[in-house]
N, C-alpha and C. Protein backbone atom coordinates (compact mmCIF):
# COMPACT_ATOMS: atom_id res chain seq x y z
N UNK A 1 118.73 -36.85 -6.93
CA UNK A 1 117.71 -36.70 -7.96
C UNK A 1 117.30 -38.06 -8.52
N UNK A 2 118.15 -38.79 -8.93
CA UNK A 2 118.22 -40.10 -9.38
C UNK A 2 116.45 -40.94 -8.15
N UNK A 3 116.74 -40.95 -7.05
CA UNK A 3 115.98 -41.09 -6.35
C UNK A 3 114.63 -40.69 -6.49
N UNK A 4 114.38 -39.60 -6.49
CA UNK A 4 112.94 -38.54 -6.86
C UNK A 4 112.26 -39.83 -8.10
N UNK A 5 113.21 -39.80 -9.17
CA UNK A 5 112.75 -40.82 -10.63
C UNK A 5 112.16 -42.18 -10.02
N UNK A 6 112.26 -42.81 -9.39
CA UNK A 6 112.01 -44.04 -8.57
C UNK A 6 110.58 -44.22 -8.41
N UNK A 7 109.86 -42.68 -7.36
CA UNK A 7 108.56 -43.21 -7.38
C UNK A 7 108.22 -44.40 -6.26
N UNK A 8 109.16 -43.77 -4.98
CA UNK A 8 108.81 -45.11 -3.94
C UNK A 8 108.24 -44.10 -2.91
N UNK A 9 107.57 -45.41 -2.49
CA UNK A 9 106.51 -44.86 -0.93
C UNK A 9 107.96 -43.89 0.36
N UNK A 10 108.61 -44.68 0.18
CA UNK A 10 109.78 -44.43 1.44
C UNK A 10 110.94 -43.73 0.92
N UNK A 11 111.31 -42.31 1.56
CA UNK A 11 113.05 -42.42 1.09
C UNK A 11 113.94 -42.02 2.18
N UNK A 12 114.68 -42.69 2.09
CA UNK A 12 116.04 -42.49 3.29
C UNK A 12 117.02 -42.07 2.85
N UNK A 13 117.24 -40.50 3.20
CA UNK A 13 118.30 -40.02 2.36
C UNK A 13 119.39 -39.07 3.92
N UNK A 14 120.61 -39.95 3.64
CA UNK A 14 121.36 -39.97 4.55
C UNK A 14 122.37 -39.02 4.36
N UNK A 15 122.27 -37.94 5.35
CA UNK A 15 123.35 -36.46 4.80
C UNK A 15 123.51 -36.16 3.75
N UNK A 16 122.06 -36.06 3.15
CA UNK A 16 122.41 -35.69 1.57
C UNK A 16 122.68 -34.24 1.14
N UNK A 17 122.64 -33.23 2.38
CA UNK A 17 122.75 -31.80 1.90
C UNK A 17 124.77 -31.71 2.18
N UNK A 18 125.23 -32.19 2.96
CA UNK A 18 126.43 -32.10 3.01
C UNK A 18 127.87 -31.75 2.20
N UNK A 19 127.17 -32.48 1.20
CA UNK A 19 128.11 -32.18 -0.02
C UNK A 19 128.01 -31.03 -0.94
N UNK A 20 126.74 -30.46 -0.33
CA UNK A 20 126.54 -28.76 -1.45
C UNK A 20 126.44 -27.24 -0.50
N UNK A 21 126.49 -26.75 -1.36
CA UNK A 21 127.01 -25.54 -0.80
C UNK A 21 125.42 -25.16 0.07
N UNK A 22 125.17 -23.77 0.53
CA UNK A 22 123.80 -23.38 1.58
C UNK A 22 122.64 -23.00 0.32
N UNK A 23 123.01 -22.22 -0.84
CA UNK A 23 121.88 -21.93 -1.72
C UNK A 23 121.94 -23.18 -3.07
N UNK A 24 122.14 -24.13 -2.67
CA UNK A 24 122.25 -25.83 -3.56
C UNK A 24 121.32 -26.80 -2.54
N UNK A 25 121.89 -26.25 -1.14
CA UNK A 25 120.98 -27.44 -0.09
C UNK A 25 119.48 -26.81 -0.14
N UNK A 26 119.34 -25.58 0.08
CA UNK A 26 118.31 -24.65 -0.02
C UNK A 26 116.91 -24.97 -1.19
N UNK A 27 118.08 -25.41 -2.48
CA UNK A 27 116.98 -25.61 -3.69
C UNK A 27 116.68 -26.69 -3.30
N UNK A 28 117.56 -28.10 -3.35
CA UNK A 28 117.10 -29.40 -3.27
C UNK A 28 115.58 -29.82 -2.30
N UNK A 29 116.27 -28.87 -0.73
CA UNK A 29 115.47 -28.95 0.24
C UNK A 29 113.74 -28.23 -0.24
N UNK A 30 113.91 -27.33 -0.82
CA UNK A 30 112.16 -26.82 -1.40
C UNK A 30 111.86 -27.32 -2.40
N UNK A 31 112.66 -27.46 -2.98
CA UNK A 31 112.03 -28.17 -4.36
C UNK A 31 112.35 -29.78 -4.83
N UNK A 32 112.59 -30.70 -3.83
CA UNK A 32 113.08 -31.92 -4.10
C UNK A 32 112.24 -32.54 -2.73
N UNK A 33 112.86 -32.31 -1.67
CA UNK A 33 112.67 -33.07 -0.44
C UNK A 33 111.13 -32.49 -0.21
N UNK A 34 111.63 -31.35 0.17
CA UNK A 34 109.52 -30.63 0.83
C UNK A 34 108.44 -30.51 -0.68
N UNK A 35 109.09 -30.44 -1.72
CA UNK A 35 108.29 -30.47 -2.78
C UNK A 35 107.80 -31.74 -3.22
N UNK A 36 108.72 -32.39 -4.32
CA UNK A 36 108.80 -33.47 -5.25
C UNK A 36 107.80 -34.47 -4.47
N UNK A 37 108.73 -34.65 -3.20
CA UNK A 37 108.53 -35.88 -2.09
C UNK A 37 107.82 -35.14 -1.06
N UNK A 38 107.00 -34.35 -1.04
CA UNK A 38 105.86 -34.17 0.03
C UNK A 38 105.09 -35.00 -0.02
N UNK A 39 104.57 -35.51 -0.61
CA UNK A 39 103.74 -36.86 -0.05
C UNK A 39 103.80 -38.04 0.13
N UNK A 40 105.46 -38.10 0.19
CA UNK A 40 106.02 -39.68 0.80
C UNK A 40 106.73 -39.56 1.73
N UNK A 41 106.94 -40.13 2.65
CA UNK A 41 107.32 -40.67 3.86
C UNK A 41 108.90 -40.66 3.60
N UNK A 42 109.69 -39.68 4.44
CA UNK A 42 110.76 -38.86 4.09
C UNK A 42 111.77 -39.31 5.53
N UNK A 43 112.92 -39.81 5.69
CA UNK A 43 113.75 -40.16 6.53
C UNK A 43 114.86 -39.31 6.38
N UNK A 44 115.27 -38.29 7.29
CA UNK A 44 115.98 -37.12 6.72
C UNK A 44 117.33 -37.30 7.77
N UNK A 45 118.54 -37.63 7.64
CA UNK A 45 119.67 -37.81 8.46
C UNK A 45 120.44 -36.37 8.38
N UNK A 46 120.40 -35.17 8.87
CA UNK A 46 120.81 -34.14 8.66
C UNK A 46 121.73 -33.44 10.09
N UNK A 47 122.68 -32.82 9.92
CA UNK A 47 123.55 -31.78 10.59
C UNK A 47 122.98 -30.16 10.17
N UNK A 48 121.81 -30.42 9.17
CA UNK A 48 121.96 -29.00 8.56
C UNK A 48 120.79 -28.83 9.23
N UNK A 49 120.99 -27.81 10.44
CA UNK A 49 119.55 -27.57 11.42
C UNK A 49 118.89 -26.44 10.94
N UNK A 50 119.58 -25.71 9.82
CA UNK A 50 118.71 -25.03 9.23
C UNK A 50 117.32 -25.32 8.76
N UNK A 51 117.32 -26.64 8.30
CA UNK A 51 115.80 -27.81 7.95
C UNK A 51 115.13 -28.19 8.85
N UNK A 52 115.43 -28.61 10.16
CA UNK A 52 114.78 -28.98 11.02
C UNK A 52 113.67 -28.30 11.39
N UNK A 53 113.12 -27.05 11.23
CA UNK A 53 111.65 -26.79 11.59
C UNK A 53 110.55 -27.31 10.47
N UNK A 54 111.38 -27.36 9.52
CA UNK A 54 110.18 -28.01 8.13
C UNK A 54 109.70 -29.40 8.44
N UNK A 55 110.41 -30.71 9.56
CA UNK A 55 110.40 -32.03 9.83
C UNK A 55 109.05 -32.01 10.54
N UNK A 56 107.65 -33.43 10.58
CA UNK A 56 107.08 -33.14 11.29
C UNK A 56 107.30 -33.75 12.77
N UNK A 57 108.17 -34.56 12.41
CA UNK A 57 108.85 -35.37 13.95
C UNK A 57 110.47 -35.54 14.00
N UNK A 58 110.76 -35.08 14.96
CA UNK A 58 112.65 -35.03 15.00
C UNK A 58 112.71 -35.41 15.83
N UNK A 59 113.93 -36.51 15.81
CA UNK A 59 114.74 -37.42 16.66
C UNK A 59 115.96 -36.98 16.94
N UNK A 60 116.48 -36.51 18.10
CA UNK A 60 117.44 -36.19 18.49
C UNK A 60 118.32 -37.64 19.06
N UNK A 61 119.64 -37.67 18.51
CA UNK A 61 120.71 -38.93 18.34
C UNK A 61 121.83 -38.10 19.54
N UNK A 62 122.44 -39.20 20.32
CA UNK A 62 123.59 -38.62 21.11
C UNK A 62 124.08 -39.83 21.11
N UNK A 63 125.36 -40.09 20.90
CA UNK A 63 126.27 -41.34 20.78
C UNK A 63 125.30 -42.19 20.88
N UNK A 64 124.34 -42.24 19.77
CA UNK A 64 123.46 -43.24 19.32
C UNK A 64 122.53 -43.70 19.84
N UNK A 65 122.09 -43.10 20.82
CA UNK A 65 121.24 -43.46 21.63
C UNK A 65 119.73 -42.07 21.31
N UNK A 66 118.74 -42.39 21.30
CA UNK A 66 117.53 -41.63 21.09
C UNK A 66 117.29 -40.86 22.67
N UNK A 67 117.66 -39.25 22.55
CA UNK A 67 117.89 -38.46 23.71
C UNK A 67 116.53 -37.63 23.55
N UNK A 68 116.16 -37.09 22.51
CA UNK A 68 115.14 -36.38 22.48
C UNK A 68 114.12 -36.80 21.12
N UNK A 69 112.37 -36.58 21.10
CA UNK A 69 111.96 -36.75 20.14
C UNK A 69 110.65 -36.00 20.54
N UNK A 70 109.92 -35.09 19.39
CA UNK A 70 109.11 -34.52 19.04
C UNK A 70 108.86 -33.29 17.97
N UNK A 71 107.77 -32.55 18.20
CA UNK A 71 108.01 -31.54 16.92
C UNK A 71 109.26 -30.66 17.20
N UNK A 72 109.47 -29.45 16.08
CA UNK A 72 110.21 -28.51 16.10
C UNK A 72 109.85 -27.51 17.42
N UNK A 73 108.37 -27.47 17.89
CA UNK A 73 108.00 -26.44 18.79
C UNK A 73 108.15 -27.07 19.87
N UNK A 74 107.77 -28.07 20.15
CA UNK A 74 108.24 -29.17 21.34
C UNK A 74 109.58 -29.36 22.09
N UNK A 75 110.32 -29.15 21.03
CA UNK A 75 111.80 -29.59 21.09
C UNK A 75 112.29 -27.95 21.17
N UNK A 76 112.25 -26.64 20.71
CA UNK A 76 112.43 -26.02 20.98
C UNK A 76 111.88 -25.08 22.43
């Protein structure tokens, strides 16, 4: 949240749903990330693939190396 207050073009927010429970990641994710920050340029480091169709470009990571990249319909 602290972040949201900032008011920057860019945010890189690195496994930030991890630490909360599914209806805590749920709020943040509609009403923080796809809300607050819909119109800034959003860097989303996530395990929680529940989010991944909301992204408009996903990068798929495999021992660090860039294995896959495009939309949610692409990639699915």
């Amino acid at each position: 949240a602290r972040a949201v207050y900032q008011d920057k073009p860019i945010y890189l927010l690195d496994d930030c749903l991890s630490a909360v429970d599914a209806h805590v990641g749920q709020n943040i994710m509609e009403h923080c990330i796809a809300g607050k920050l819909a119109k800034k340029t959003r860097i989303l480091v996530t395990h929680q693939l529940q989010f991944v169709h909301q992204a408009d470009l996903i990068v798929v990571l495999k021992n660090g190396e860039i294995t896959e990249v495009g939309s949610y319909q692409e990639l699915m």
